[in-house]
PDB file of N, CA and C in Angstrom:
ATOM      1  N   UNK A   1      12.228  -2.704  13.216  1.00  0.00           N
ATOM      2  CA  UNK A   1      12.260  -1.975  11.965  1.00  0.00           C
ATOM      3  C   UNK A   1      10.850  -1.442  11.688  1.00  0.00           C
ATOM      4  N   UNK A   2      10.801  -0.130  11.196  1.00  0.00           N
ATOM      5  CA  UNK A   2       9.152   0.494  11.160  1.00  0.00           C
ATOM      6  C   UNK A   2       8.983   0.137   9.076  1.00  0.00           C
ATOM      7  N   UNK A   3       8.056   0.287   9.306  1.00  0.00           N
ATOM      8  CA  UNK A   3       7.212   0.031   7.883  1.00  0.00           C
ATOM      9  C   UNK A   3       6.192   1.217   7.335  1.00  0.00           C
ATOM     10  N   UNK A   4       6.328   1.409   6.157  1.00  0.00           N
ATOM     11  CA  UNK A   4       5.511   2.724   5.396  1.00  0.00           C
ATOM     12  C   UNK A   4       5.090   1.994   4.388  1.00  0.00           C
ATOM     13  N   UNK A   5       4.093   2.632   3.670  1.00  0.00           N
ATOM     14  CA  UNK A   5       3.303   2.547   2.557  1.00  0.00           C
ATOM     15  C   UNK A   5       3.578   4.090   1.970  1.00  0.00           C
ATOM     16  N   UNK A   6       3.648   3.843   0.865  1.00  0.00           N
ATOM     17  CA  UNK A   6       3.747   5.333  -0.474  1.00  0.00           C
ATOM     18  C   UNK A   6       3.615   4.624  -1.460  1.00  0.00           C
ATOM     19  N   UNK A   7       3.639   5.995  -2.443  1.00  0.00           N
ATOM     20  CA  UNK A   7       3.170   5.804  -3.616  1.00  0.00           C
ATOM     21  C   UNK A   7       4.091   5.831  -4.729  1.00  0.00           C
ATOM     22  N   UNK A   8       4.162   5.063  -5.654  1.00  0.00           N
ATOM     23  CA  UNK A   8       5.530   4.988  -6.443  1.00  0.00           C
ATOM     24  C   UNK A   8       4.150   5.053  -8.172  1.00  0.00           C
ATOM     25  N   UNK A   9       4.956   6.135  -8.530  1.00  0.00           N
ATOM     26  CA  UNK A   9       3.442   6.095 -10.199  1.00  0.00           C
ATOM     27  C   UNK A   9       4.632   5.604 -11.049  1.00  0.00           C
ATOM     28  N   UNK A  10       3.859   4.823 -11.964  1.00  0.00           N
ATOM     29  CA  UNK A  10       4.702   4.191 -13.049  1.00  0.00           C
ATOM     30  C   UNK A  10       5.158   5.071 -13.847  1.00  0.00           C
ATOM     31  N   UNK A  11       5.087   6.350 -13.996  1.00  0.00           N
ATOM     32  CA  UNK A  11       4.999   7.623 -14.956  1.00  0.00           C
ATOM     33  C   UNK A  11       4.829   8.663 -13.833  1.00  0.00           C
ATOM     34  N   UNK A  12       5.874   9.833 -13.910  1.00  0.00           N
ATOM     35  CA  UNK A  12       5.686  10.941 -12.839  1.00  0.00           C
ATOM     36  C   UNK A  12       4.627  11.552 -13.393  1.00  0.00           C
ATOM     37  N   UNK A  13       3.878  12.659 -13.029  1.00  0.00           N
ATOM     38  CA  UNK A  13       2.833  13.482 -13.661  1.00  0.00           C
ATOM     39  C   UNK A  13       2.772  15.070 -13.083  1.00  0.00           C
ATOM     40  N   UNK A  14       3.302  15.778 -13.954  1.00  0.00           N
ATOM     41  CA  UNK A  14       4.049  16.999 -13.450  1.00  0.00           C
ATOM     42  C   UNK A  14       2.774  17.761 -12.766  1.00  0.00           C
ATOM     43  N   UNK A  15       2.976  18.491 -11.415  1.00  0.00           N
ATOM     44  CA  UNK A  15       2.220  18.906 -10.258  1.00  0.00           C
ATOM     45  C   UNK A  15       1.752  18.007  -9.597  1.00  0.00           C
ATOM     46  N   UNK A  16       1.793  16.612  -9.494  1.00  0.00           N
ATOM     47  CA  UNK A  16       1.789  15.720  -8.636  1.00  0.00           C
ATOM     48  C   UNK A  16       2.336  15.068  -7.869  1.00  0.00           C
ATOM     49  N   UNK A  17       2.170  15.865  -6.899  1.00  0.00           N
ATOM     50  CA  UNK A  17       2.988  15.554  -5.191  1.00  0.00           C
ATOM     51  C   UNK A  17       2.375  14.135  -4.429  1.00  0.00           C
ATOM     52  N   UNK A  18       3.103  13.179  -4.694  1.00  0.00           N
ATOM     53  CA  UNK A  18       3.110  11.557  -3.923  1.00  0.00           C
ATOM     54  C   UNK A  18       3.474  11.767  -2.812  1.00  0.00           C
ATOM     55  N   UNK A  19       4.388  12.628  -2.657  1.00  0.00           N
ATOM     56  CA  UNK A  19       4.925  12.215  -1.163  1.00  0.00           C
ATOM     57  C   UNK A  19       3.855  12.326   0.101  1.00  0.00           C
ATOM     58  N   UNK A  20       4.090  11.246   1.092  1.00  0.00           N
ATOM     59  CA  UNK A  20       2.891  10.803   2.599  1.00  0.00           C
ATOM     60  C   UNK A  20       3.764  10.397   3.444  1.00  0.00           C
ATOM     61  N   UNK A  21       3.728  10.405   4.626  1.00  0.00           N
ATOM     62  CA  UNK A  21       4.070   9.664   5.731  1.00  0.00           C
ATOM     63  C   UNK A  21       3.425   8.341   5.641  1.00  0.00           C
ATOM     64  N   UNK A  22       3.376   7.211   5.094  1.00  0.00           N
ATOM     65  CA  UNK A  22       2.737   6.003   5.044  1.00  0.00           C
ATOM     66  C   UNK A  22       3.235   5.339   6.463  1.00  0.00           C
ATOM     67  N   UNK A  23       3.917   5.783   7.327  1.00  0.00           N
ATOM     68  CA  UNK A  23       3.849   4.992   8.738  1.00  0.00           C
ATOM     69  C   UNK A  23       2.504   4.549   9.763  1.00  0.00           C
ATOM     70  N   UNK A  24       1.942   5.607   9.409  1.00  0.00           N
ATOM     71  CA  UNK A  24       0.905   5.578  10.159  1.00  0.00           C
ATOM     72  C   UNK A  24      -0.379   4.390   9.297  1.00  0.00           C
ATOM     73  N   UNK A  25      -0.395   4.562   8.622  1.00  0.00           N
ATOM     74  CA  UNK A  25      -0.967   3.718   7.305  1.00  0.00           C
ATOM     75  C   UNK A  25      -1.083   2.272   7.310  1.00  0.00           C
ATOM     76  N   UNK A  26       0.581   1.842   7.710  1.00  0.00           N
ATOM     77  CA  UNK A  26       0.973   0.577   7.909  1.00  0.00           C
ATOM     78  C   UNK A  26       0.832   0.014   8.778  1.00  0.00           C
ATOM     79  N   UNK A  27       0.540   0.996  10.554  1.00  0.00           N
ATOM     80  CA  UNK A  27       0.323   0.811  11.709  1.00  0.00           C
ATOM     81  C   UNK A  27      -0.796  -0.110  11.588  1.00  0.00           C
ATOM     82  N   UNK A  28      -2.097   0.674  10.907  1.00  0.00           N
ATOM     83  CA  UNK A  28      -3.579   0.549  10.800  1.00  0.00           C
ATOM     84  C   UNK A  28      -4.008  -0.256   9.738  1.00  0.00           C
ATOM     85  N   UNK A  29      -2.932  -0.975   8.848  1.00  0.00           N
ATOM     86  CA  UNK A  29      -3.664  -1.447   7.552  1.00  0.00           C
ATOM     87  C   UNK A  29      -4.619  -2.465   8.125  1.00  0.00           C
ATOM     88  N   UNK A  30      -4.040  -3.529   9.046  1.00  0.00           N
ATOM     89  CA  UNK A  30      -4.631  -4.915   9.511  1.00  0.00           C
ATOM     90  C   UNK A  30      -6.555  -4.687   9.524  1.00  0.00           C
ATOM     91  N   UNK A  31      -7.100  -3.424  10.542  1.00  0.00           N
ATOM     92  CA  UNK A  31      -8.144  -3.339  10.581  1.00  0.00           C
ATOM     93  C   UNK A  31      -8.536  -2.186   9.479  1.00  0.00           C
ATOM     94  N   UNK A  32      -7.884  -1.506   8.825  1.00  0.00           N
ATOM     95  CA  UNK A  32      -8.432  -1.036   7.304  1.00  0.00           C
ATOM     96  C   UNK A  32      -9.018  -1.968   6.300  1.00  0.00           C
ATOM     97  N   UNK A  33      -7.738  -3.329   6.395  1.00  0.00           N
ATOM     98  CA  UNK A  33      -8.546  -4.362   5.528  1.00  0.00           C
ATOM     99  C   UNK A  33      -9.286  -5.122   5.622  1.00  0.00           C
ATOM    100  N   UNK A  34      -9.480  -5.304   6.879  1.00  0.00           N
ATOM    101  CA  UNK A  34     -10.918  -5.497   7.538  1.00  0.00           C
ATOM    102  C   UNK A  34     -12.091  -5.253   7.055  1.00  0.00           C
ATOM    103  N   UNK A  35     -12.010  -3.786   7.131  1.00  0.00           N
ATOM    104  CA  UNK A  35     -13.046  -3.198   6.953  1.00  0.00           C
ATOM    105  C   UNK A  35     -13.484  -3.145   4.964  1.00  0.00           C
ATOM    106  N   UNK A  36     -12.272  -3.256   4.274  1.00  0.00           N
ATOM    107  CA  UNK A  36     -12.719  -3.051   3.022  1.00  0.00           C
ATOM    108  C   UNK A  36     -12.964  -4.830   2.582  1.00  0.00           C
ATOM    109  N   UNK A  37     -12.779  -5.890   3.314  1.00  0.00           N
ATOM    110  CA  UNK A  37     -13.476  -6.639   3.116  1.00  0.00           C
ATOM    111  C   UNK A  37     -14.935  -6.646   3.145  1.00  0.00           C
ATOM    112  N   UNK A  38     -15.466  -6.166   4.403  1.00  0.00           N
ATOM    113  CA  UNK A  38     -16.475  -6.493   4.628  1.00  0.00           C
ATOM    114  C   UNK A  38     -17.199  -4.986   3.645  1.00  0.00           C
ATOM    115  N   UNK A  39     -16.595  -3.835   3.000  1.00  0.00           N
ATOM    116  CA  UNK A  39     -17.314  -3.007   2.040  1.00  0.00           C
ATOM    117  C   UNK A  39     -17.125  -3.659   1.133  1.00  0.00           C
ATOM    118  N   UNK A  40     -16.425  -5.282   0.666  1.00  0.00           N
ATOM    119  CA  UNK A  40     -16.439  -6.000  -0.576  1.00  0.00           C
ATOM    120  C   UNK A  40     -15.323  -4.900  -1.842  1.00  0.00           C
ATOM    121  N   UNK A  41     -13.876  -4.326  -1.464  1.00  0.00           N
ATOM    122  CA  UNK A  41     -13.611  -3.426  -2.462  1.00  0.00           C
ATOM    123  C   UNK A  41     -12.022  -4.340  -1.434  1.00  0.00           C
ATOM    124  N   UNK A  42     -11.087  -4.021  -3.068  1.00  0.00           N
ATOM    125  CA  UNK A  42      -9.060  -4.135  -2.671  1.00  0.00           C
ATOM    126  C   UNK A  42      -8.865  -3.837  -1.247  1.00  0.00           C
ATOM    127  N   UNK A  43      -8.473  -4.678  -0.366  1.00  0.00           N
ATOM    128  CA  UNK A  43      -7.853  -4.121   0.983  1.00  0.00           C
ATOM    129  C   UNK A  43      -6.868  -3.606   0.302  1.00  0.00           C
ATOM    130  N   UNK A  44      -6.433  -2.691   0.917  1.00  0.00           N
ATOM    131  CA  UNK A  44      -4.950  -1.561   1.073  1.00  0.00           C
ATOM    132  C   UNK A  44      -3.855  -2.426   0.511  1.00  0.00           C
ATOM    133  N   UNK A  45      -3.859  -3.352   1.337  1.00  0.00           N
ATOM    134  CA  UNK A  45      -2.470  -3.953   1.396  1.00  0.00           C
ATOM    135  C   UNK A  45      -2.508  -4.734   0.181  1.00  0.00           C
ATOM    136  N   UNK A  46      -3.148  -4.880  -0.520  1.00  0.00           N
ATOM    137  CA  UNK A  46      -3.572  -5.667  -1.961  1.00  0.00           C
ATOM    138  C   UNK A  46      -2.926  -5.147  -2.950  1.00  0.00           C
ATOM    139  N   UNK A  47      -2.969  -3.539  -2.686  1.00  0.00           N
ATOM    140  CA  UNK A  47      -2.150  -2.666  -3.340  1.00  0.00           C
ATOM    141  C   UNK A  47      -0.697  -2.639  -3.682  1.00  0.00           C
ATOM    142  N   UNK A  48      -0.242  -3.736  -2.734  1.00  0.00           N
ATOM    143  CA  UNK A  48       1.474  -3.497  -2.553  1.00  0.00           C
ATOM    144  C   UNK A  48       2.467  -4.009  -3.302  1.00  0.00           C
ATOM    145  N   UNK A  49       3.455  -3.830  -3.729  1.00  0.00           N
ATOM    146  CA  UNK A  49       4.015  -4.484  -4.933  1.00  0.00           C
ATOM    147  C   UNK A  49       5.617  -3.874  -4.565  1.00  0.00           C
ATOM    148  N   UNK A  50       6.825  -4.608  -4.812  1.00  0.00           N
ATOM    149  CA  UNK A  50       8.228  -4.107  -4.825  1.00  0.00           C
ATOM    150  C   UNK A  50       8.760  -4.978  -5.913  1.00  0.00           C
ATOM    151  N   UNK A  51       9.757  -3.970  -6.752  1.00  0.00           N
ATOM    152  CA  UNK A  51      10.502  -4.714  -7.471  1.00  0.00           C
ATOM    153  C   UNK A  51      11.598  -5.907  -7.191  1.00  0.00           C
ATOM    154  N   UNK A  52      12.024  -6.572  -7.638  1.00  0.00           N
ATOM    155  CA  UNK A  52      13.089  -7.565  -7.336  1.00  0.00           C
ATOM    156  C   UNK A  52      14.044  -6.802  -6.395  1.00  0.00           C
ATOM    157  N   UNK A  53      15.085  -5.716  -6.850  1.00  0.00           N
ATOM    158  CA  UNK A  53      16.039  -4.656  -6.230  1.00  0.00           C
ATOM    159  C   UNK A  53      15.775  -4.182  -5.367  1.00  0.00           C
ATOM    160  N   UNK A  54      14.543  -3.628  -4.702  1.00  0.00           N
ATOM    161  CA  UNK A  54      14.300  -2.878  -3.759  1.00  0.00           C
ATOM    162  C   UNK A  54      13.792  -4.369  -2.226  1.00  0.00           C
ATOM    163  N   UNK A  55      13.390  -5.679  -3.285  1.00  0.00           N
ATOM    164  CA  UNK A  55      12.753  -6.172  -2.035  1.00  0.00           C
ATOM    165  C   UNK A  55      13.963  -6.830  -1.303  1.00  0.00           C
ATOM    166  N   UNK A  56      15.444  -7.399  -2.235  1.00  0.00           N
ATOM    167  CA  UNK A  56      16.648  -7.740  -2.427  1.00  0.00           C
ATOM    168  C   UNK A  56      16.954  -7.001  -1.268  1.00  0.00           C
ATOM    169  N   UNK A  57      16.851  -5.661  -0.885  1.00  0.00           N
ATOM    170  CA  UNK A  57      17.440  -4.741  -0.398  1.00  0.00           C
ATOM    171  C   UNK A  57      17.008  -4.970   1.422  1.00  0.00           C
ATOM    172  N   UNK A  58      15.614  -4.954   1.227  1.00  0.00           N
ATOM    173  CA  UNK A  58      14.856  -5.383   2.499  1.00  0.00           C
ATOM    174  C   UNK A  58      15.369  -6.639   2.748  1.00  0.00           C
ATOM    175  N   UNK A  59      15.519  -7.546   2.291  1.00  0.00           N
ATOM    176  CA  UNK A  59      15.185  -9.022   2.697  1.00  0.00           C
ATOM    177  C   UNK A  59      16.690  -9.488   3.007  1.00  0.00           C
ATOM    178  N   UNK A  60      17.795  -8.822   2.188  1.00  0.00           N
ATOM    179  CA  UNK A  60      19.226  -9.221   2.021  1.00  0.00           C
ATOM    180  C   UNK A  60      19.640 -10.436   1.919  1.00  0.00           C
ATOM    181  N   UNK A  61      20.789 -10.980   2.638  1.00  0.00           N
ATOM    182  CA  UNK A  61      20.935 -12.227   2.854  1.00  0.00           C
ATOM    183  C   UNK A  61      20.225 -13.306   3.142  1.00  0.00           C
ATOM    184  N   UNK A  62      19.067 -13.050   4.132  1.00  0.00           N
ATOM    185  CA  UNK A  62      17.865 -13.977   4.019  1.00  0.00           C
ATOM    186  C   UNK A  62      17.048 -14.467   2.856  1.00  0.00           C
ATOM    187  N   UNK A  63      17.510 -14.248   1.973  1.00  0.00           N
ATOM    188  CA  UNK A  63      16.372 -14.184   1.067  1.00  0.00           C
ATOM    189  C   UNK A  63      16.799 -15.663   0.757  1.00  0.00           C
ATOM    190  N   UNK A  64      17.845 -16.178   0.701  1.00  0.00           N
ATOM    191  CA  UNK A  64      18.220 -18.066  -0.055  1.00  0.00           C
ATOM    192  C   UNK A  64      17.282 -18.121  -1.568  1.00  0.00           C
ATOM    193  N   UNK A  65      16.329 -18.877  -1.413  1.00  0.00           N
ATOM    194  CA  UNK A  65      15.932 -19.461  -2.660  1.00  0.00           C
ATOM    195  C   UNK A  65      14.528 -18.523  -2.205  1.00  0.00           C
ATOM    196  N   UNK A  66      14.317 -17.635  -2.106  1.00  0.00           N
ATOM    197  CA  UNK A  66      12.774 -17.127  -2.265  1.00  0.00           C
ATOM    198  C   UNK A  66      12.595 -16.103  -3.599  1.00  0.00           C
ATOM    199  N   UNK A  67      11.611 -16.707  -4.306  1.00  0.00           N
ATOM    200  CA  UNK A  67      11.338 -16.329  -5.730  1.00  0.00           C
ATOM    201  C   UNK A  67      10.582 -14.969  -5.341  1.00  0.00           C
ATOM    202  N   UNK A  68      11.284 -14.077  -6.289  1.00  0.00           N
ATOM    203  CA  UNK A  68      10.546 -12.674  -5.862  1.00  0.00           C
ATOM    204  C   UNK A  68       9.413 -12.648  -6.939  1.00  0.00           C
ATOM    205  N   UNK A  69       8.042 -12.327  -6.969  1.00  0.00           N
ATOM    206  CA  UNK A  69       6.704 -11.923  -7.657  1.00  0.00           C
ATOM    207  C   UNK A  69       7.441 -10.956  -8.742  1.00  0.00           C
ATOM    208  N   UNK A  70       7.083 -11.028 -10.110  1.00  0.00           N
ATOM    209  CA  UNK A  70       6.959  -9.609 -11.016  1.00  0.00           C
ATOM    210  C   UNK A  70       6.263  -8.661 -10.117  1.00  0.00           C
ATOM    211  N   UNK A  71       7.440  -7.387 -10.426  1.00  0.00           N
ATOM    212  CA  UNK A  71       6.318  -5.483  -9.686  1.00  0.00           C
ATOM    213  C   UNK A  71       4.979  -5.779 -10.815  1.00  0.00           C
ATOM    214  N   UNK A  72       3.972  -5.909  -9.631  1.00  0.00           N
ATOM    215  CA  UNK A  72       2.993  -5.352 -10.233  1.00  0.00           C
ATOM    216  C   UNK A  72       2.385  -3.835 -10.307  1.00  0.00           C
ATOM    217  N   UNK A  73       1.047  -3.513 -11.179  1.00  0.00           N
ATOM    218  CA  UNK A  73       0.889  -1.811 -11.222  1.00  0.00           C
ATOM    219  C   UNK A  73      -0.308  -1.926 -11.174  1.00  0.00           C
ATOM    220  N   UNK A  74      -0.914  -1.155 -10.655  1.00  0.00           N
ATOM    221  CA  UNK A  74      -2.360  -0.784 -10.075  1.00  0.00           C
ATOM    222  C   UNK A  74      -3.147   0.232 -10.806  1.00  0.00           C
ATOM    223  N   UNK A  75      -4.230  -0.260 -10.848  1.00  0.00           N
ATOM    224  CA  UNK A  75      -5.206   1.078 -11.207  1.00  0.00           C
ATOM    225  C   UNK A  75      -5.668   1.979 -10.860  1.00  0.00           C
ATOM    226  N   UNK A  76      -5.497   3.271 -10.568  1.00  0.00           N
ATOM    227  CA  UNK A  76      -5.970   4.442  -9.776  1.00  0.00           C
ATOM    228  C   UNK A  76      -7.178   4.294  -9.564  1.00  0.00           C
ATOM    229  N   UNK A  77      -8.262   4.032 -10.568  1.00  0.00           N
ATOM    230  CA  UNK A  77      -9.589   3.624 -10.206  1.00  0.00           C
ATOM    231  C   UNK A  77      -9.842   2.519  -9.179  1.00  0.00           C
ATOM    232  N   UNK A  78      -9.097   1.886  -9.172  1.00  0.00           N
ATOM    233  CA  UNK A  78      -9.381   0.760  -8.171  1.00  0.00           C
ATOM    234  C   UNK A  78      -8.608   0.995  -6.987  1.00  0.00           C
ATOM    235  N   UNK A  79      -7.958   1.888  -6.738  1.00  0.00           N
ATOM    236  CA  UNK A  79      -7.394   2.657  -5.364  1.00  0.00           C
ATOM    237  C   UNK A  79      -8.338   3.742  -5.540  1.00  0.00           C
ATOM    238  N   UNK A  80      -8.863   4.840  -5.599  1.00  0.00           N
ATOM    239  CA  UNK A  80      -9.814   5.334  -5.338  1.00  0.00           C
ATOM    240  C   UNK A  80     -11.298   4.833  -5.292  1.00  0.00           C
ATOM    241  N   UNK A  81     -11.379   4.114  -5.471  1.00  0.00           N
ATOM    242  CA  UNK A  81     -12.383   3.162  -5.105  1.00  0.00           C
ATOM    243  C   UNK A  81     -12.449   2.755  -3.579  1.00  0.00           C
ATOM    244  N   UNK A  82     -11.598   1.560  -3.323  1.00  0.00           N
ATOM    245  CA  UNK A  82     -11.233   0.887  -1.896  1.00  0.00           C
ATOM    246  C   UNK A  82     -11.474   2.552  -0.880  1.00  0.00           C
ATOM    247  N   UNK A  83     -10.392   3.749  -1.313  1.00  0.00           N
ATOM    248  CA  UNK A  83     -10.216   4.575  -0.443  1.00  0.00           C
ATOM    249  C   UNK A  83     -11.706   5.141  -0.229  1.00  0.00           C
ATOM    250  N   UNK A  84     -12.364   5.190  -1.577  1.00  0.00           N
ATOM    251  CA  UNK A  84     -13.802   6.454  -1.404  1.00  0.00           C
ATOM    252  C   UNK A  84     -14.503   4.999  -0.379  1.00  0.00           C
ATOM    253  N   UNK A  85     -14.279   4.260  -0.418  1.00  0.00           N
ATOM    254  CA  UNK A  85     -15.409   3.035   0.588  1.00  0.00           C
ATOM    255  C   UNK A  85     -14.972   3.239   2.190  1.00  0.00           C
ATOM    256  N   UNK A  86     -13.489   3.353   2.095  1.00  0.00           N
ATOM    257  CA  UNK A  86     -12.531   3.226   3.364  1.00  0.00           C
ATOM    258  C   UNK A  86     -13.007   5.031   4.061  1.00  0.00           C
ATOM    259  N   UNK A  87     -13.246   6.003   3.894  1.00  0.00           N
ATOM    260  CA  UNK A  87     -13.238   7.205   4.645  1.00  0.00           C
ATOM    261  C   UNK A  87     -13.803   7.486   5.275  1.00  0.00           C
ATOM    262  N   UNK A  88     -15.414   7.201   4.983  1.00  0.00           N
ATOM    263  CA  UNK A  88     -16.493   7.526   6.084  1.00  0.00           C
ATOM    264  C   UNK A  88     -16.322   6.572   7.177  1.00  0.00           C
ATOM    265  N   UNK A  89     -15.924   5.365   7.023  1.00  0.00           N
ATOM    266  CA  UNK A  89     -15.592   4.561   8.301  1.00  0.00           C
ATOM    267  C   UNK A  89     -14.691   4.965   9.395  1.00  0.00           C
ATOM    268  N   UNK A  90     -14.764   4.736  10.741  1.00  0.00           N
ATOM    269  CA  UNK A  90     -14.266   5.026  11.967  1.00  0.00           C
ATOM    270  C   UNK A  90     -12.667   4.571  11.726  1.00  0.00           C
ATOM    271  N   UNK A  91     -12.578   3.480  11.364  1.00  0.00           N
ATOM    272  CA  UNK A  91     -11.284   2.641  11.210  1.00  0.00           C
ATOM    273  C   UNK A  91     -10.037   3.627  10.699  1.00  0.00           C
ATOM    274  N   UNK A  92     -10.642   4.590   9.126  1.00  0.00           N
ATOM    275  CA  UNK A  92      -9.994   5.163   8.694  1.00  0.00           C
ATOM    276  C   UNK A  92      -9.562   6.734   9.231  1.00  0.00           C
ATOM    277  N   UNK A  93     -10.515   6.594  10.371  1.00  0.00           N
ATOM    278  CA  UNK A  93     -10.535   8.071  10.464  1.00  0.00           C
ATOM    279  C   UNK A  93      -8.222   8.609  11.642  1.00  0.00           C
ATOM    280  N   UNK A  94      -7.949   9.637  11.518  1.00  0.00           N
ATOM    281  CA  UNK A  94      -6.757   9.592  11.848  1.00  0.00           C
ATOM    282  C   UNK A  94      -6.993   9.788  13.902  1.00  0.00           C
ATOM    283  N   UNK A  95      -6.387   8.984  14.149  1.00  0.00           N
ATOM    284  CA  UNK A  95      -6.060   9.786  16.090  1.00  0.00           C
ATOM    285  C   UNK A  95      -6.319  10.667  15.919  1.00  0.00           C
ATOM    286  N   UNK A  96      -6.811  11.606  17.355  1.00  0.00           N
ATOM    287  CA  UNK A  96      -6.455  12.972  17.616  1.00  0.00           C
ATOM    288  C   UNK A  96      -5.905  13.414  18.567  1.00  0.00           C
TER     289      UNK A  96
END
């Protein structure tokens, strides 16, 4: 099964296009968060959050007694942050 990262805003915001291919994202998070450890800022994956319904959906029948976390919501400042630390680095940069 492949895995993505996107962006879900708690509030749409009209001319703001979320949509990404987050596959590639998810490939690379392991050494992204690497790296924003050692810049001391949110690894990526820190970012991640699913509601009860959607994780229900992933997890299905397996799930037995596993307590799902409240969706949490993030601060844009603190995702543009991690990211402005994460770009100039090699890690982040895309294949060619």
């Amino acid at each position: 099964m492949a895995s993505a990262y996107y962006i879900v805003l708690e509030k749409e915001i009209d001319g703001l296009d979320t949509l990404m291919d987050g596959k590639s994202l998810s490939r690379h998070v392991q050494s992204l968060d690497e790296a924003a450890q050692g810049l001391s800022v949110l690894p990526l994956s820190g970012f991640f959050s699913m509601d009860g319904d959607a994780l229900a959906d992933v997890i299905g029948d397996d799930a037995g007694d596993f307590e799902v976390p409240p969706l949490e919501q993030f601060s844009a400042a603190d995702g543009l942050s991690t990211v402005r630390a994460l770009l100039p680095r090699p890690e982040a940069q895309p294949a060619i």
